[in-house]
C-alpha atoms as a PDB file:
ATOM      1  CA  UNK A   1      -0.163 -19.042 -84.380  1.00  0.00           C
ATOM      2  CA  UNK A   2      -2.639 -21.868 -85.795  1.00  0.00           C
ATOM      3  CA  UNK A   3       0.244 -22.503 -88.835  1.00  0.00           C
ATOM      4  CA  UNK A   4       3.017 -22.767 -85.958  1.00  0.00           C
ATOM      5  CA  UNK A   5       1.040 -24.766 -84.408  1.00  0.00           C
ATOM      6  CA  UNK A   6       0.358 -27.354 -87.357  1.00  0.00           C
ATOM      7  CA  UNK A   7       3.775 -26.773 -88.120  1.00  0.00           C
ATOM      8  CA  UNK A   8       4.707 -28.301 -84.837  1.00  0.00           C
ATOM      9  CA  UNK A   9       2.561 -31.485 -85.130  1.00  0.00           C
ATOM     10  CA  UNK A  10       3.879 -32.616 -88.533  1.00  0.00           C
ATOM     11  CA  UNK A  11       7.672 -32.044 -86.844  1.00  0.00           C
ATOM     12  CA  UNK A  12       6.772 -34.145 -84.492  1.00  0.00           C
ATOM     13  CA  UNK A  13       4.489 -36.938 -86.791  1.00  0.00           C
ATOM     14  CA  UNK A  14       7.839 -36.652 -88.667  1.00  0.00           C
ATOM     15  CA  UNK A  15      10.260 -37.140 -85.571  1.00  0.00           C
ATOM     16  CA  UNK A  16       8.118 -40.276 -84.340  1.00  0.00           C
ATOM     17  CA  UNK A  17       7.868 -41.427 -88.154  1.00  0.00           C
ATOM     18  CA  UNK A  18      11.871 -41.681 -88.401  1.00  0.00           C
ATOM     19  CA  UNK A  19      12.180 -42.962 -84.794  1.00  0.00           C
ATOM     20  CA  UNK A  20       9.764 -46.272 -85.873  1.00  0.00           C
ATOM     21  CA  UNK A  21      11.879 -46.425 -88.791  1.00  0.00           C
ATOM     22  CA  UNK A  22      14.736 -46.275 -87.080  1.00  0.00           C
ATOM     23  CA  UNK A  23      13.600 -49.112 -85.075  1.00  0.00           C
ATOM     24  CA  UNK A  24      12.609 -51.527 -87.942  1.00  0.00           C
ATOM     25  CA  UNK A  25      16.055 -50.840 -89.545  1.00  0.00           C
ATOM     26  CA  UNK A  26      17.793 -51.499 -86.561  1.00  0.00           C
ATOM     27  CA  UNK A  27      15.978 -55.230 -85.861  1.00  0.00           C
ATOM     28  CA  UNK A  28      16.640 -55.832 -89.377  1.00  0.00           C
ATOM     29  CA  UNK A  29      13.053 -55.474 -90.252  1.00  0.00           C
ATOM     30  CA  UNK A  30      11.633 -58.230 -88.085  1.00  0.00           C
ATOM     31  CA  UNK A  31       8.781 -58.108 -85.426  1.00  0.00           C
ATOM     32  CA  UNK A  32      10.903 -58.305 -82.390  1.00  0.00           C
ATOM     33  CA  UNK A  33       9.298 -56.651 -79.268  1.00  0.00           C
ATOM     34  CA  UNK A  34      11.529 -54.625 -77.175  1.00  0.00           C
ATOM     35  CA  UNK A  35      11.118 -53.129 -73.554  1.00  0.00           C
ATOM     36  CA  UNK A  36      12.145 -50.085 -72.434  1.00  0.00           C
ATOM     37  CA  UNK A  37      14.770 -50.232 -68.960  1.00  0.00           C
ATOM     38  CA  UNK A  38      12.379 -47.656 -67.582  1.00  0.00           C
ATOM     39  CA  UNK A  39       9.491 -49.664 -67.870  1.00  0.00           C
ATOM     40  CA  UNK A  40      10.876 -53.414 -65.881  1.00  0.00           C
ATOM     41  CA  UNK A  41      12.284 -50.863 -63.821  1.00  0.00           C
ATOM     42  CA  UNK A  42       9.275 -49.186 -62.555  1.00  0.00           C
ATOM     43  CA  UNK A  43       6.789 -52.052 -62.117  1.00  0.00           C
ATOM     44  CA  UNK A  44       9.617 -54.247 -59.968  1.00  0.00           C
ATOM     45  CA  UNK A  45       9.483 -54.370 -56.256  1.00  0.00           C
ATOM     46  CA  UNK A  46      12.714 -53.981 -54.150  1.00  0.00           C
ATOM     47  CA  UNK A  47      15.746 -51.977 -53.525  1.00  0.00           C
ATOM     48  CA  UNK A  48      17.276 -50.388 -56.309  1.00  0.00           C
ATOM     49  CA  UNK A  49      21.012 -49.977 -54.685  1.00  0.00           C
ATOM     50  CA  UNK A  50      22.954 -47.027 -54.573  1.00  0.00           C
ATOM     51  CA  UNK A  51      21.586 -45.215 -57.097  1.00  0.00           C
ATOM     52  CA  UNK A  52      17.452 -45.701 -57.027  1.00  0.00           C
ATOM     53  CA  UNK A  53      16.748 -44.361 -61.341  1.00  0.00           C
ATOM     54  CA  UNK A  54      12.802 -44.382 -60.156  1.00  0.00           C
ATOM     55  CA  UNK A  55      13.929 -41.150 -58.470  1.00  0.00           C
ATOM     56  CA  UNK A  56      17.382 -40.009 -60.464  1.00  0.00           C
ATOM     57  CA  UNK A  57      17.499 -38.978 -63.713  1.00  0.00           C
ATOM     58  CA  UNK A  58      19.517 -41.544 -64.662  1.00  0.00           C
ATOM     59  CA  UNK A  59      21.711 -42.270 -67.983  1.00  0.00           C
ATOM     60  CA  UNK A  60      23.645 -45.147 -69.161  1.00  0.00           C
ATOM     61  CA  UNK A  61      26.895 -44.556 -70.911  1.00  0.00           C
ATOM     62  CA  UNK A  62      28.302 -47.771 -73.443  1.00  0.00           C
ATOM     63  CA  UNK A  63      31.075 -48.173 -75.447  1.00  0.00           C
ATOM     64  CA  UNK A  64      31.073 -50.362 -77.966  1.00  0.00           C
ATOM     65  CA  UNK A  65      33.896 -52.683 -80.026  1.00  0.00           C
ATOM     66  CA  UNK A  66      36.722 -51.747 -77.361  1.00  0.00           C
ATOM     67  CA  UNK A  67      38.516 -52.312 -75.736  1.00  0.00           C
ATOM     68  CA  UNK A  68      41.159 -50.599 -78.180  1.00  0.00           C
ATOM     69  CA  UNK A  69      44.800 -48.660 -77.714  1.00  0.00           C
ATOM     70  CA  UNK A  70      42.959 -45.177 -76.190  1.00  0.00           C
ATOM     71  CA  UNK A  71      40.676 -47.407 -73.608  1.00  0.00           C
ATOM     72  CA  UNK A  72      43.164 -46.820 -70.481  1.00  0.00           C
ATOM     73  CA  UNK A  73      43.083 -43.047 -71.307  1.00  0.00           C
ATOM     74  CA  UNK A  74      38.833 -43.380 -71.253  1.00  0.00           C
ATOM     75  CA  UNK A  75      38.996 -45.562 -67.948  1.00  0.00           C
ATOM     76  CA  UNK A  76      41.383 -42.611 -66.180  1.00  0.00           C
ATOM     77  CA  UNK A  77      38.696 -40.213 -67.151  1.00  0.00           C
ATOM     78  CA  UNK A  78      35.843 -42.398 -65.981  1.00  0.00           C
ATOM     79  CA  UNK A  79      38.013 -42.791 -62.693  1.00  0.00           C
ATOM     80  CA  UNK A  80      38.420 -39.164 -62.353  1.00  0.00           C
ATOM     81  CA  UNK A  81      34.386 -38.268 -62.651  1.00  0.00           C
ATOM     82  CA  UNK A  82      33.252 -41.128 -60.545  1.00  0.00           C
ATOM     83  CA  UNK A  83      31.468 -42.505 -63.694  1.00  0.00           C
ATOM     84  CA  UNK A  84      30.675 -46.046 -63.905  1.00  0.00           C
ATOM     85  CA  UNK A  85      29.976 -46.992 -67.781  1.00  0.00           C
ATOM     86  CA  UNK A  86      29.396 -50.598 -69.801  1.00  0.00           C
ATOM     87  CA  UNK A  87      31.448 -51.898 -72.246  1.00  0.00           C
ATOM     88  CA  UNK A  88      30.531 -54.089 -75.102  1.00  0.00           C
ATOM     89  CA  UNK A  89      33.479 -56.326 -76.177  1.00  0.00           C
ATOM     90  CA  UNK A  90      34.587 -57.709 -79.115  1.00  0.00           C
ATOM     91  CA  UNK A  91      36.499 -60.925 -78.905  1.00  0.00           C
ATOM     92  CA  UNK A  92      38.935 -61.080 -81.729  1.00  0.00           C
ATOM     93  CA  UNK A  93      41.711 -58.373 -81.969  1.00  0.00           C
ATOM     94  CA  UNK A  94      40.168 -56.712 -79.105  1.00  0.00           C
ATOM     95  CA  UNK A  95      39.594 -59.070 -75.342  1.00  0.00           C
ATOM     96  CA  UNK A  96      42.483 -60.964 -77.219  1.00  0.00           C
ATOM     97  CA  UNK A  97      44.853 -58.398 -77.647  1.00  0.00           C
ATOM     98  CA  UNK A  98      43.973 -55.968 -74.312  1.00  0.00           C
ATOM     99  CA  UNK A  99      43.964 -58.679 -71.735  1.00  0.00           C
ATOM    100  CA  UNK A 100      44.708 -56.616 -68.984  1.00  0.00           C
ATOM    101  CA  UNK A 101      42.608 -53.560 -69.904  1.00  0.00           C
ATOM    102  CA  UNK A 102      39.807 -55.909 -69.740  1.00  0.00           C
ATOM    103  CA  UNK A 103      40.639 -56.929 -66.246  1.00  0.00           C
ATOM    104  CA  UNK A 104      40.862 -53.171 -65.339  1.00  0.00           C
ATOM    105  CA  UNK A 105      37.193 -52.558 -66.668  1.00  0.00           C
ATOM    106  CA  UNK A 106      36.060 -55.264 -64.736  1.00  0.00           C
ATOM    107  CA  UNK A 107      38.114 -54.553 -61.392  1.00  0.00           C
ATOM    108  CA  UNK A 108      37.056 -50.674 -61.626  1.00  0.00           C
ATOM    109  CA  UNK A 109      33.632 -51.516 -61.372  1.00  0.00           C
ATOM    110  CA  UNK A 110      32.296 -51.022 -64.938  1.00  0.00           C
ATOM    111  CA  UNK A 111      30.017 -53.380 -66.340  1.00  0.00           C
ATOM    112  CA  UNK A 112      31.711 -56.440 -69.031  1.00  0.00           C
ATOM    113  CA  UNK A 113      28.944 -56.971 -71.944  1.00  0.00           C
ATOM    114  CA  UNK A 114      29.527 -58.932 -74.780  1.00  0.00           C
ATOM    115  CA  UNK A 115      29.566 -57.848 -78.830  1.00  0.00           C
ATOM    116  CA  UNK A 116      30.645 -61.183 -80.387  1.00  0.00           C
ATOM    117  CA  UNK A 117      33.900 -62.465 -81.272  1.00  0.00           C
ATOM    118  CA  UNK A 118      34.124 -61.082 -85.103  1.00  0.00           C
ATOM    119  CA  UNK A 119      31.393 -58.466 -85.403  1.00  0.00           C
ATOM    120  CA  UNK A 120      29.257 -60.573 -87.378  1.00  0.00           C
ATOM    121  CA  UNK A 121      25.543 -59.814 -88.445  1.00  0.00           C
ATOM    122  CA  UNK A 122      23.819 -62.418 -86.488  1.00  0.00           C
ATOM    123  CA  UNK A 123      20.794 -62.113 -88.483  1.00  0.00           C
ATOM    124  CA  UNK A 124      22.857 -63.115 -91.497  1.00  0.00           C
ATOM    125  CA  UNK A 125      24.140 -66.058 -90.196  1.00  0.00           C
ATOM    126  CA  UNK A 126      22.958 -69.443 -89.023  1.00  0.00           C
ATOM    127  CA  UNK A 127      22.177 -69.936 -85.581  1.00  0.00           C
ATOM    128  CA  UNK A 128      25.211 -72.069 -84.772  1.00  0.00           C
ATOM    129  CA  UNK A 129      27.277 -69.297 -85.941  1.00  0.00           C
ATOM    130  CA  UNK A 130      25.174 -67.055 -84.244  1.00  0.00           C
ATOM    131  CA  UNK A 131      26.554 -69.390 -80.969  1.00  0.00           C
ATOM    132  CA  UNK A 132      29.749 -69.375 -81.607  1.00  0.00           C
ATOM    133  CA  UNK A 133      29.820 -65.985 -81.977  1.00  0.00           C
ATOM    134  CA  UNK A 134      28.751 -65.052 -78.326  1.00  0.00           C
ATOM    135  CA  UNK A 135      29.913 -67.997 -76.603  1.00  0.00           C
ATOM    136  CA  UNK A 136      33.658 -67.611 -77.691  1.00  0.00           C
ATOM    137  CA  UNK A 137      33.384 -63.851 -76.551  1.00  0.00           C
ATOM    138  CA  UNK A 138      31.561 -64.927 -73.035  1.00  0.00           C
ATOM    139  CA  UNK A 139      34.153 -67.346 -72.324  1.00  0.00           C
ATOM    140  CA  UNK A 140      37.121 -65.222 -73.366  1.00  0.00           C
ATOM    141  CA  UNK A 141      35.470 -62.556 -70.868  1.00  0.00           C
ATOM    142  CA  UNK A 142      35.020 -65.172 -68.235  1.00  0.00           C
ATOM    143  CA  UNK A 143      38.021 -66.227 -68.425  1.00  0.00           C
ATOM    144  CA  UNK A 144      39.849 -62.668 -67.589  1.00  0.00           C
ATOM    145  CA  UNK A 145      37.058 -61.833 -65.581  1.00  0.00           C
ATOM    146  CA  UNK A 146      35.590 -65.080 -63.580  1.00  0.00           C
ATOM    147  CA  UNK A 147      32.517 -63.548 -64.316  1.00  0.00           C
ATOM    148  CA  UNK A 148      30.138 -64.542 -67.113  1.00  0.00           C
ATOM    149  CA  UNK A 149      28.274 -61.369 -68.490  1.00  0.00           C
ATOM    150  CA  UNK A 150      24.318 -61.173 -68.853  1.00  0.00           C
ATOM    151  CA  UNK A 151      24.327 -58.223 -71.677  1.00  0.00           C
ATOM    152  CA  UNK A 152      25.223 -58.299 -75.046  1.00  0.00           C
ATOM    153  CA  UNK A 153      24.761 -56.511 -78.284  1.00  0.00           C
ATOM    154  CA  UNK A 154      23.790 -57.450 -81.721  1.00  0.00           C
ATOM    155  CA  UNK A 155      26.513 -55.874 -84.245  1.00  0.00           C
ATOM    156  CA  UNK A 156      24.273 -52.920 -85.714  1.00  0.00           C
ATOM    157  CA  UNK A 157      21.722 -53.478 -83.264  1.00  0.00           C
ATOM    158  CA  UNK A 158      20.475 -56.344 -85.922  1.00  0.00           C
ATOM    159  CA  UNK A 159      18.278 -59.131 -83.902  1.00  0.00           C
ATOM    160  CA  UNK A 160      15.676 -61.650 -84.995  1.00  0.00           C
ATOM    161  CA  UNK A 161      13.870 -64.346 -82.916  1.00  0.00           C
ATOM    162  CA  UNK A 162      16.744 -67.018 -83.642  1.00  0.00           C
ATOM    163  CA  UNK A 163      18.986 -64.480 -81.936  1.00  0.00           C
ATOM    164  CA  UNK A 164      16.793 -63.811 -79.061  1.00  0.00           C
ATOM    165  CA  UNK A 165      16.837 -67.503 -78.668  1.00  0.00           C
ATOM    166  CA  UNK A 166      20.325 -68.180 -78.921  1.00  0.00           C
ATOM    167  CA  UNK A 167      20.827 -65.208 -76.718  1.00  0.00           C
ATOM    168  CA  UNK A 168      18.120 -66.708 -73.762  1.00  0.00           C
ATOM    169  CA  UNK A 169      19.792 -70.189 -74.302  1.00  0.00           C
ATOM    170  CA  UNK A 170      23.427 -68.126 -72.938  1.00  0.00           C
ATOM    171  CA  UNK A 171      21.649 -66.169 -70.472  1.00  0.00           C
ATOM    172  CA  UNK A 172      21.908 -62.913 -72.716  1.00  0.00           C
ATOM    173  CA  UNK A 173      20.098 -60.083 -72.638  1.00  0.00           C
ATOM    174  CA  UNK A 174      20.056 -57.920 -75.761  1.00  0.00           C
ATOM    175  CA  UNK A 175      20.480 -54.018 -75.204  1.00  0.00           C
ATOM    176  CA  UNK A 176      19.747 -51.692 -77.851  1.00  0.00           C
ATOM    177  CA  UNK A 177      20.667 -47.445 -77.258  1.00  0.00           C
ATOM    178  CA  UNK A 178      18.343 -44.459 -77.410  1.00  0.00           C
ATOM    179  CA  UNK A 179      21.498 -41.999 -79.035  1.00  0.00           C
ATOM    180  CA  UNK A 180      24.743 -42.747 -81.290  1.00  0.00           C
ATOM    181  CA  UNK A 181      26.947 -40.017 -82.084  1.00  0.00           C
ATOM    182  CA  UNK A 182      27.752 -42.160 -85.035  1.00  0.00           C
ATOM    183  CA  UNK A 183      31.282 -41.679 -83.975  1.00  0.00           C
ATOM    184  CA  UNK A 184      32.418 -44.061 -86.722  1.00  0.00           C
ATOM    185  CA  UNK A 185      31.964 -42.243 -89.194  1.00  0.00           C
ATOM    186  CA  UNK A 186      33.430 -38.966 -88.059  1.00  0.00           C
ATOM    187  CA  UNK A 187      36.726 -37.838 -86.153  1.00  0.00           C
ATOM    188  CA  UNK A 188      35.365 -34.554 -84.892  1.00  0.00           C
ATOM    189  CA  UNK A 189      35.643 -34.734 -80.903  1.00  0.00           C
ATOM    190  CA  UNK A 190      33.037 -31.027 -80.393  1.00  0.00           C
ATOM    191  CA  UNK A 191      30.713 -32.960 -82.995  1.00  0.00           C
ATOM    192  CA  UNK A 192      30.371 -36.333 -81.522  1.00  0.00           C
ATOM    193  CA  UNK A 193      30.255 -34.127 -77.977  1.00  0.00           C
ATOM    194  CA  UNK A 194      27.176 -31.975 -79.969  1.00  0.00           C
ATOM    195  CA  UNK A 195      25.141 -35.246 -81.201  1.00  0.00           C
ATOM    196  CA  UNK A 196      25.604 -37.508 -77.947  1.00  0.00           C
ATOM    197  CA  UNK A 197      24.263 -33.915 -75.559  1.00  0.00           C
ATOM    198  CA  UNK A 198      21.379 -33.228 -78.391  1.00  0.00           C
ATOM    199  CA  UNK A 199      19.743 -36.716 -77.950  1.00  0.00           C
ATOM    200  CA  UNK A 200      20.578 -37.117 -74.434  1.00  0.00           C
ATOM    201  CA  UNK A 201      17.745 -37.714 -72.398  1.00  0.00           C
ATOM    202  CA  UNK A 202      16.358 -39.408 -68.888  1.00  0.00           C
ATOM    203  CA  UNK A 203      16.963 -43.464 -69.279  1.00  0.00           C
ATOM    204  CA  UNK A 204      18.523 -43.209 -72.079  1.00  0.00           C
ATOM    205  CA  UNK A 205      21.342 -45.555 -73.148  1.00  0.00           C
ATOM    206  CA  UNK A 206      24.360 -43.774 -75.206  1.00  0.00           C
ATOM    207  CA  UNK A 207      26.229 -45.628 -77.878  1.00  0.00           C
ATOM    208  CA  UNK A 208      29.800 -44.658 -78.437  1.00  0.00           C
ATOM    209  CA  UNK A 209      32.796 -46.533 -79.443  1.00  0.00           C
ATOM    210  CA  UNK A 210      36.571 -46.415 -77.763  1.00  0.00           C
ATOM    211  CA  UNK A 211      38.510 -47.535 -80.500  1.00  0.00           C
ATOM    212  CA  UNK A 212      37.599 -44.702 -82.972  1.00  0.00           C
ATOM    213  CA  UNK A 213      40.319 -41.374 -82.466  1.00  0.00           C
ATOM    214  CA  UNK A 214      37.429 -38.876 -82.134  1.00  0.00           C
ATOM    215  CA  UNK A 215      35.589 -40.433 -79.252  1.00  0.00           C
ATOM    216  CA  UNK A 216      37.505 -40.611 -76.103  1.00  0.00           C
ATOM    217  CA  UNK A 217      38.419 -36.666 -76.356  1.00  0.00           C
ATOM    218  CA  UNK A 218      35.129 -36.102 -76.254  1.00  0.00           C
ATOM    219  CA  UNK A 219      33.848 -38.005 -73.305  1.00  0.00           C
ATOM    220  CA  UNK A 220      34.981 -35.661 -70.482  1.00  0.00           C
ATOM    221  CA  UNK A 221      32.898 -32.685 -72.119  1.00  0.00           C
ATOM    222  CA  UNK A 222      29.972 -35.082 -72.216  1.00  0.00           C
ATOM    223  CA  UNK A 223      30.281 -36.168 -69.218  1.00  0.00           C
ATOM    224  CA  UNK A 224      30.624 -32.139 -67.623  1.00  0.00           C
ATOM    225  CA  UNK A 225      27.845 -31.178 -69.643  1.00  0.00           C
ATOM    226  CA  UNK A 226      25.230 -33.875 -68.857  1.00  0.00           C
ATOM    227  CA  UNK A 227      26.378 -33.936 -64.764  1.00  0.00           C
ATOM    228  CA  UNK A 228      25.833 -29.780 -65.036  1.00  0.00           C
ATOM    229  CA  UNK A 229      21.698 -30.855 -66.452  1.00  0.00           C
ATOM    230  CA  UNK A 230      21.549 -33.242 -63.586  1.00  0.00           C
ATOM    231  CA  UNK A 231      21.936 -36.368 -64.361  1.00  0.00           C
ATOM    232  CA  UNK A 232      23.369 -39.846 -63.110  1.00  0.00           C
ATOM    233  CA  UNK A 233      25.287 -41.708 -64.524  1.00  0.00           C
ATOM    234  CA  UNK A 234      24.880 -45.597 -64.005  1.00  0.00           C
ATOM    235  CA  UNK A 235      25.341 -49.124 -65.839  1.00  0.00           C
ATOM    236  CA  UNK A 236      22.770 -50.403 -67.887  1.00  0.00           C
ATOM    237  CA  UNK A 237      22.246 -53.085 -65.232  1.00  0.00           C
ATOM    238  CA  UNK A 238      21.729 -50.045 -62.532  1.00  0.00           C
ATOM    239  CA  UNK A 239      18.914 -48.484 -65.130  1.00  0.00           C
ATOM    240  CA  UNK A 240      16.854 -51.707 -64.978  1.00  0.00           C
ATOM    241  CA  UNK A 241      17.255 -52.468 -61.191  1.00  0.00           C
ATOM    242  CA  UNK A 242      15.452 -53.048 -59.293  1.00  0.00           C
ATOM    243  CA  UNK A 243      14.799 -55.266 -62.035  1.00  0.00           C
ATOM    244  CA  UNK A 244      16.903 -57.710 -63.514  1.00  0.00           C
ATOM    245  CA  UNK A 245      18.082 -57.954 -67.158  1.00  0.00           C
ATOM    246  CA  UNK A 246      15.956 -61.041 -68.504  1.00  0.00           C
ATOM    247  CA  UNK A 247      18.024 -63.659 -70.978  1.00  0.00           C
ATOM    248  CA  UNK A 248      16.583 -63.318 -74.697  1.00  0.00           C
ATOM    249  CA  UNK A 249      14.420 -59.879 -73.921  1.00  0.00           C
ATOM    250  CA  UNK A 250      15.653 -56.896 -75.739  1.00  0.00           C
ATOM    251  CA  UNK A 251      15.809 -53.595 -74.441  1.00  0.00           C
ATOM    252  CA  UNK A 252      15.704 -50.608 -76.046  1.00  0.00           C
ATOM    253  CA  UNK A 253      14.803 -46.894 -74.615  1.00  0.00           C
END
């Protein structure tokens, strides 16, 4: 019993080892703070809206990169399950070339976030660049939109204070995820299903991708199997309320 016991605490030392590392590889090294959605959320005053996540056990679902040729089919799904979800866009090739399906996220009630115009790493780049980068996407977004979004995030999750700067000077707000299916580097629907469930959790933010062929086939058994372990399913702007996403601050689970 005493071994299994042991045995236990170095899984776990190990676990919250790889998670911190996971962190520092994902801000590129730097000391960037983050704050966790659950954390604003709780300590604000106010009405949450519809869904109150202080009571719910609440989950954001985000696709990243999109919108691409299968996004329609993800948005019937989404329609079909009542699921609201927030997409990250990418300007070039992407808000460019799928006008309208941007206008359908937006008029279906889904949240428009921002992912730069080329996918640049913003923390390889100068800060103009860095600029350029969000402000083409925000105003390509506005543009189909007439709204400006408040969320964006960094290619690879990759920030740095220049970023978060850049980010508060556009009224950003960087959002990180708590689980990736790492759905780009697989086509297997049942696995990318198996890795998003096994790191689900409450306030957790999911990072998938709509332009990859493995990923929208597996949404609708993600989205049965997480609504069958009780939880709701809200934008990443519903996790924080009542708070309010804060320009520069990134959040992470």
């Amino acid at each position: 019993m005493l071994l299994g016991k042991k045995s236990a605490k170095r899984r776990k030392a190990a676990s919250s080892l790889l998670a911190a590392a996971s962190l520092a590889l994902a801000l590129g090294g730097c000391s960037v703070t983050t704050v966790s959605p659950g954390s604003v959320r709780d300590q604000a005053e106010g009405e949450a809206g519809a869904t109150d996540c202080r009571k719910s056990t609440c989950i954001a679902l985000t696709f990243d990169a999109g919108p691409g040729k299968d996004t329609p089919q993800l948005l019937d799904t989404l329609k079909k399950e009542k699921v609201p979800a927030t997409f990250f866009l990418l300007g070039r090739n992407h808000v460019e070339r799928y006008p309208d399906v941007v206008r359908r996220i937006s008029s279906e009630g889904h949240e428009v976030a921002n992912h730069t115009w080329t996918h640049r790493i913003l923390t390889d780049i100068e800060r103009d660049e860095v600029r350029e980068e969000l402000s083409r996407t925000q105003d390509a977004i506005e543009k189909l939109t007439g709204r400006r979004p408040t969320l964006m995030r960094p290619p690879q999750g990759r920030t740095d204070d220049t970023v978060s700067e850049v980010s508060r000077d556009l009224g950003l707000a960087q959002v990180l995820w708590s689980v990736t299916a790492k759905d780009y580097a697989t086509t297997d629907s049942a696995l990318i299903r198996q890795r998003t469930l096994d790191g689900a959790r409450k306030d957790g933010i999911i990072l998938l991708h709509d332009i990859y062929d493995g990923t929208v086939p597996a949404v609708p058994g993600i989205i049965a199997e997480l609504k069958k372990r009780g939880f709701t399913f809200v934008t990443v702007s519903q996790l924080l309320a009542p708070a309010k996403a804060e320009p520069g601050e990134v959040y992470r689970p």
